[in-house]
Protein backbone atom coordinates (compact mmCIF):
# COMPACT_ATOMS: atom_id res chain seq x y z
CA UNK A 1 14.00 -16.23 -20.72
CA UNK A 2 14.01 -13.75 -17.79
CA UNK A 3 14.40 -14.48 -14.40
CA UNK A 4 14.07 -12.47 -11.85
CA UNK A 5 13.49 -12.80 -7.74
CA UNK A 6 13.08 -8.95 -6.57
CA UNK A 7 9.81 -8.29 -4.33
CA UNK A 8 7.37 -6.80 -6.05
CA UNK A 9 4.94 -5.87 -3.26
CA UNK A 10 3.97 -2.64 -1.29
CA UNK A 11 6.65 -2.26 1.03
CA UNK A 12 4.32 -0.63 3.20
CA UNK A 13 1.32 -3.12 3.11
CA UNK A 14 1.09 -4.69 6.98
CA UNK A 15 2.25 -8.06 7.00
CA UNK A 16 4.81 -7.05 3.93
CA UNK A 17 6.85 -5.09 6.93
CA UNK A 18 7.05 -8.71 8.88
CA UNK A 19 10.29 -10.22 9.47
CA UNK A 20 11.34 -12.64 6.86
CA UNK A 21 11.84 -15.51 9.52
CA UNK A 22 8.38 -14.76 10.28
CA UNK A 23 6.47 -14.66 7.28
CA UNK A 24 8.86 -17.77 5.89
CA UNK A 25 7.59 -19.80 9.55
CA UNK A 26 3.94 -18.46 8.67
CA UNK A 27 3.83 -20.01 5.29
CA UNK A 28 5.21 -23.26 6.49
CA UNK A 29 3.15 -23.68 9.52
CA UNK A 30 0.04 -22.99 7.28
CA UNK A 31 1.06 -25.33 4.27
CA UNK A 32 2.39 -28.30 6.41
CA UNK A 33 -1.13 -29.34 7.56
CA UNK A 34 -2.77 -29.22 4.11
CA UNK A 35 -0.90 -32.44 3.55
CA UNK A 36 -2.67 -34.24 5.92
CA UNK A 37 -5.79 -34.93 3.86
CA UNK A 38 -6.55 -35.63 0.23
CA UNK A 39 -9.91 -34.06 0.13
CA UNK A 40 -10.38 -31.25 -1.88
CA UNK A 41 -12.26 -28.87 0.31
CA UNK A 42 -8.78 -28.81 2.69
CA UNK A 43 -7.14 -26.77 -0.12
CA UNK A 44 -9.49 -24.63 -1.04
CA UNK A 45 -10.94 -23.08 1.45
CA UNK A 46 -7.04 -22.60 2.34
CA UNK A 47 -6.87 -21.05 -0.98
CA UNK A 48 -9.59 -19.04 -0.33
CA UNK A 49 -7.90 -17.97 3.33
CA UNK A 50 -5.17 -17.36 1.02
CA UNK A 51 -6.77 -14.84 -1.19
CA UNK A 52 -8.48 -13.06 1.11
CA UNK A 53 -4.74 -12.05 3.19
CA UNK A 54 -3.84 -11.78 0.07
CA UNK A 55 -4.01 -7.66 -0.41
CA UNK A 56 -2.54 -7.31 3.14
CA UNK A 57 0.56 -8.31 1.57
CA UNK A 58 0.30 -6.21 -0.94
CA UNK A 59 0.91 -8.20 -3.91
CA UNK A 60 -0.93 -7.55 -6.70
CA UNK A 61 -3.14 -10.59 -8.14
CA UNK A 62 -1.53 -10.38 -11.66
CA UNK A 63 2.21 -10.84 -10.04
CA UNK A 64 0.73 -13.74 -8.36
CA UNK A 65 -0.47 -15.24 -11.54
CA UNK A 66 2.57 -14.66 -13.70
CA UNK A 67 5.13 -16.28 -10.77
CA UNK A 68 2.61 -18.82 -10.18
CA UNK A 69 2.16 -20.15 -13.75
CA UNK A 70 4.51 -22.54 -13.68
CA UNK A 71 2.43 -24.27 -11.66
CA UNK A 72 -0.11 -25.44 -13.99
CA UNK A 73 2.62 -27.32 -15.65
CA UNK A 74 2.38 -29.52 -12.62
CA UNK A 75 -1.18 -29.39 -12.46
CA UNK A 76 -1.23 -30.74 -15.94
CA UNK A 77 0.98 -33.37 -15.37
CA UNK A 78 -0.84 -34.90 -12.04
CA UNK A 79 -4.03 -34.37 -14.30
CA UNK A 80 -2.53 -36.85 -16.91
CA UNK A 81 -0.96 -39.08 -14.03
CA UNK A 82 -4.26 -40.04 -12.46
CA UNK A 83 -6.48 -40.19 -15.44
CA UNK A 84 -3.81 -42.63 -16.99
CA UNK A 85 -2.57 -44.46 -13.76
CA UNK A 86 -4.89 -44.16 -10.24
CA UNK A 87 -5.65 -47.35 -9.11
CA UNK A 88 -8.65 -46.22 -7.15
CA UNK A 89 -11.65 -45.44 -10.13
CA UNK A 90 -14.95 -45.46 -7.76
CA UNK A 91 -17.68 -43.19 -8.41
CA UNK A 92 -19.56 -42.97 -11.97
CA UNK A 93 -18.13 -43.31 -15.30
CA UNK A 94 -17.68 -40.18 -17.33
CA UNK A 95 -15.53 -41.34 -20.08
CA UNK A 96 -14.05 -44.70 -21.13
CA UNK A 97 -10.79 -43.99 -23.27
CA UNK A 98 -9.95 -47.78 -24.58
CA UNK A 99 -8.48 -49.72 -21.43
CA UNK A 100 -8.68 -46.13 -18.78
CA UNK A 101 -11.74 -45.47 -17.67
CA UNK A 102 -12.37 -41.65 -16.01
CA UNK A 103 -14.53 -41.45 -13.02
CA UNK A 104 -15.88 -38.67 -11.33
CA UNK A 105 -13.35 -40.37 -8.10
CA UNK A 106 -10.75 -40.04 -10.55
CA UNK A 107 -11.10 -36.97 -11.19
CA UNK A 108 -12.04 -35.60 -7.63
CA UNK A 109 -9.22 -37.13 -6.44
CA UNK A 110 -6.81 -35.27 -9.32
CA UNK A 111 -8.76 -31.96 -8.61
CA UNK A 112 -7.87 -32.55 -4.69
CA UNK A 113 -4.23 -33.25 -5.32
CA UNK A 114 -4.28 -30.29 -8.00
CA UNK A 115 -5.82 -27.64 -5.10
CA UNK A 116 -3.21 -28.63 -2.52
CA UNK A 117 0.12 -28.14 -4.73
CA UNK A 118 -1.34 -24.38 -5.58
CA UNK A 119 -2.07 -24.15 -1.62
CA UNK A 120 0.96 -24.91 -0.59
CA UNK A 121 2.67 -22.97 -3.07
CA UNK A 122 1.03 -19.62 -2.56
CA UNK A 123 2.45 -18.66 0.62
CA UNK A 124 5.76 -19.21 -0.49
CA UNK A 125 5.26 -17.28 -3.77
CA UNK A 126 3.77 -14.45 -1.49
CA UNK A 127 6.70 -14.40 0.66
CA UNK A 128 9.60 -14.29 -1.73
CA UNK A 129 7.20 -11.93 -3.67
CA UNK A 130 7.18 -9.05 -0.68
CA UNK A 131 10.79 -10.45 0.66
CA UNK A 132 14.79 -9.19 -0.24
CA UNK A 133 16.58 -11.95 -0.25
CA UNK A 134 19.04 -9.69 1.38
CA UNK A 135 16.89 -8.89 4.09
CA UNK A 136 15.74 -12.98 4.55
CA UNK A 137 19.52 -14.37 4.91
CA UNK A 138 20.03 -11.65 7.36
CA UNK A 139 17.02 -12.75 9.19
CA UNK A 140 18.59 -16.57 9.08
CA UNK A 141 21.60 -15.81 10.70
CA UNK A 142 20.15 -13.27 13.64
CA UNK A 143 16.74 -14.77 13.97
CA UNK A 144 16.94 -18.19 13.30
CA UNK A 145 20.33 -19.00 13.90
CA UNK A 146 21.59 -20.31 10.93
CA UNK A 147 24.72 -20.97 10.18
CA UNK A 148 26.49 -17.95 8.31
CA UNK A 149 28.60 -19.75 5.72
CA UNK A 150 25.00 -21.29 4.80
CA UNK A 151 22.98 -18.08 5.08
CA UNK A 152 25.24 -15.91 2.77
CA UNK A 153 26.16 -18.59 -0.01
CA UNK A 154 22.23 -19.55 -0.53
CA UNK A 155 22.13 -15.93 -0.80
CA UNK A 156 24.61 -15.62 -3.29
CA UNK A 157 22.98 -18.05 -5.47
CA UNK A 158 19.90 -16.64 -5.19
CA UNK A 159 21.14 -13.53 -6.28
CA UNK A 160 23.08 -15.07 -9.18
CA UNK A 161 19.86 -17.25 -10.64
CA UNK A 162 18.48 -14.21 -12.73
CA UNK A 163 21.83 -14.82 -14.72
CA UNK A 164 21.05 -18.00 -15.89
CA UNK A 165 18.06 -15.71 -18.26
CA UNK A 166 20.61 -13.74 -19.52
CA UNK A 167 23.57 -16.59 -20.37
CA UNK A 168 20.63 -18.64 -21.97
CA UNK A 169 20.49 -15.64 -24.51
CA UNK A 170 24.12 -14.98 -25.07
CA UNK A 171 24.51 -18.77 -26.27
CA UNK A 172 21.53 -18.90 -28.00
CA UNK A 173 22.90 -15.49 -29.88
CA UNK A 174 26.17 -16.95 -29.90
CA UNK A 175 25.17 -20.44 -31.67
CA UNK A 176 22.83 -18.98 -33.54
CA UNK A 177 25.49 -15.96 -35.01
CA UNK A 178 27.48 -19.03 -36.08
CA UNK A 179 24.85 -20.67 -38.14
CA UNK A 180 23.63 -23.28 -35.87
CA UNK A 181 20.00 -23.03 -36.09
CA UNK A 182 17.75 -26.14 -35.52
CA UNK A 183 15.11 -24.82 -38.18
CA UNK A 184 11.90 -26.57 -38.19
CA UNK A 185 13.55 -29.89 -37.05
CA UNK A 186 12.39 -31.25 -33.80
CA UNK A 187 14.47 -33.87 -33.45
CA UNK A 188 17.65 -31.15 -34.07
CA UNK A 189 15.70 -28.30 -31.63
CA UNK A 190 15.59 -30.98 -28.72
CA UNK A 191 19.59 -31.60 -29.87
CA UNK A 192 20.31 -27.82 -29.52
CA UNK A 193 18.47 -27.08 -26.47
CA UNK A 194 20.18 -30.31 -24.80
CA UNK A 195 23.27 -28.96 -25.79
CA UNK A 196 22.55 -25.06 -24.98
CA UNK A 197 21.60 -26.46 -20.96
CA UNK A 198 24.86 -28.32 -20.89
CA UNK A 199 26.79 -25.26 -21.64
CA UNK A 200 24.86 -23.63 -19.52
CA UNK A 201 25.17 -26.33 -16.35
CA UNK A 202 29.13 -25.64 -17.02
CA UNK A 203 28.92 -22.02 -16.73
CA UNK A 204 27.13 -22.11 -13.77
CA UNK A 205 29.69 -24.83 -12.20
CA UNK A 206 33.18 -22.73 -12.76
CA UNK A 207 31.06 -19.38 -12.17
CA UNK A 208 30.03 -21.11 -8.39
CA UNK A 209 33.70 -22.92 -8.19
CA UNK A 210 35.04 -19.00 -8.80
CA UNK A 211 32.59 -17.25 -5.99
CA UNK A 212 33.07 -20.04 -3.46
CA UNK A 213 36.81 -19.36 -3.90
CA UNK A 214 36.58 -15.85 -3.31
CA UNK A 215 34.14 -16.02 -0.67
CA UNK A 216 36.54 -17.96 1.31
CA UNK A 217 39.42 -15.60 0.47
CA UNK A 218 37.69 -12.56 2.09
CA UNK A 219 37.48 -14.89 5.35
CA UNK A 220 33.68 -16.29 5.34
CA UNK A 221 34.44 -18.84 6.64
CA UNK A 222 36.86 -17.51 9.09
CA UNK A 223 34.98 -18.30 12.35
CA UNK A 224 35.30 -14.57 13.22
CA UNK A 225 32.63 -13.22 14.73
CA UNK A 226 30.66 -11.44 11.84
CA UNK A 227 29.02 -7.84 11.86
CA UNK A 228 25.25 -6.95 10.47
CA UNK A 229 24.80 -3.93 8.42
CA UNK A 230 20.87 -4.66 8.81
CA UNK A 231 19.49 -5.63 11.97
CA UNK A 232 16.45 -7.31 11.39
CA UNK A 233 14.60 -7.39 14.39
CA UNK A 234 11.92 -10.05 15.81
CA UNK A 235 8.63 -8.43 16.90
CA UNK A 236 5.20 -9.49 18.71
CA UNK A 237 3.74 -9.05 15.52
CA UNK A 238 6.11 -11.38 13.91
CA UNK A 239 4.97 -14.13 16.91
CA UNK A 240 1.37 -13.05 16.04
CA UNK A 241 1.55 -13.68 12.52
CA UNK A 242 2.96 -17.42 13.41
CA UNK A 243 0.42 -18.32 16.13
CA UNK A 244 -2.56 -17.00 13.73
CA UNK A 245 -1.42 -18.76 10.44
CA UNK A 246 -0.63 -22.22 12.87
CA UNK A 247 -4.08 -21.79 14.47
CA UNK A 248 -5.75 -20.76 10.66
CA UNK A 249 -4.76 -24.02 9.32
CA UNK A 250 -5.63 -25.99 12.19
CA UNK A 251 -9.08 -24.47 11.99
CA UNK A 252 -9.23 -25.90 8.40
CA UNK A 253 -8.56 -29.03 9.28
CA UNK A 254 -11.12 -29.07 12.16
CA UNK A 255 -13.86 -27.75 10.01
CA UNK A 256 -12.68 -30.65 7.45
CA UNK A 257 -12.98 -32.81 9.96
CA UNK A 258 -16.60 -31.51 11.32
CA UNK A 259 -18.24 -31.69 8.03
CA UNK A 260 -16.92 -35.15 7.01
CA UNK A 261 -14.52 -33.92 4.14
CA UNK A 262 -11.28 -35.27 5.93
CA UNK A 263 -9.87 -37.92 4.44
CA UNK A 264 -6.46 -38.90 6.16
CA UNK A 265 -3.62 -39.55 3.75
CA UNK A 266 -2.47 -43.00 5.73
């Protein structure tokens, strides 16, 4: 269990050298209008857009894979979820399992819902992919104003989430050292790992009790005027890079719209 939140893209690739406020505002402002409409074309020709800015970025299509993986979980479950529960089962019938019946609406409907959570997930993925999250709480407090004491500590637990990987292991080493093994028993593996996660939700809660202690003992939340050994500076390009990914999704939607795919959600 590794975690792990470094960017992994070309430093050098164009919109990788945006400000962080920037390129966190770009992904917003293109995402928040996807979730206007429940029709699948919305989505993907955003995913498409997506895609195709992708290698000005300069994240590599595997990286994007592996972080977004965890995503199909999701996909899976809203999959399930609408074959077992929509109320809405127009169209023709593909399948009849017993008392659910799967339509081709069903279905269109779970592929629409299944396109929009990986487009509105991409951006963000390709953000924190080329972004430090030194660099990005920085960018907070100078660019956007946010409030220090908020800035640093999201910061600080960003930095400290790749240590849950590692403390997972120790216990598991630890527990398992002392001959607590769940074997082939699934009843006593979900009993281990339900333990393992509460000894691990403890750790975490005195290890953030000790660093918000010592974070206000070296005056963070002093009041005091506070210094920037970065300055992260807001450029035209940055304001570029929010007008075009605003006007990009609005373009989506008006093309939706044109062709008769737009289907409001209320």
């Amino acid at each position: 269990m590794t975690l792990s939140f470094a960017p992994v893209a070309d430093p050098s690739a164009p919109l990788a050298r945006r400000n962080p406020v920037a390129k966190a505002g770009a992904a917003l402002l293109f995402s928040l209008p996807l979730i206007a409409t429940m029709d699948p074309f919305t989505p993907a020709v955003a995913l498409a857009v997506e895609m195709l800015v992708l290698p000005f970025f300069g994240v590599r299509l595997g990286v994007v894979a592996r972080r977004a993986a965890p995503l199909l979980l999701a996909a899976v479950g809203v999959l399930i979820t609408m074959v077992l529960f929509a109320a809405d089962r127009g169209g023709e019938l593909l399948v009849s399992l017993g008392p659910v019946d799967v339509t081709t609406g069903v279905l269109s409907t779970a592929g629409a819902l299944v396109l929009r959570i990986f487009a509105v997930a991409l951006p963000g993925i390709v953000v924190f992919a080329t972004t430090d999250p030194t660099d990005l709480a920085d960018a907070l407090v100078q660019n956007a104003k946010a409030p220090a004491r908020f800035a640093i500590g999201a910061l600080a637990a960003f930095r400290l989430v790749p240590l849950l990987g590692d403390e997972w292991r120790s216990l598991s080493l630890a527990r398992r050292a002392r001959g607590v093994d769940a074997g082939r028993n699934p009843v006593a593996t979900v009993r281990l790992f339900a333990s393992t996660a509460f000894a691990l939700l403890v750790g975490a809660l005195r290890r953030g009790v000790r660093l918000a202690v010592a974070m206000d003992a070296r005056g963070f939340d002093s009041g005091t005027p506070r210094t920037y050994a970065r300055r992260q500076h807001f450029t035209p390009a940055d304001t570029a890079l929010l007008v075009l990914s605003l006007l990009a999704a609005l373009l989506i939607l008006a093309a939706s719209m044109a062709l008769g795919f737009f289907h409001p959600v209320v």
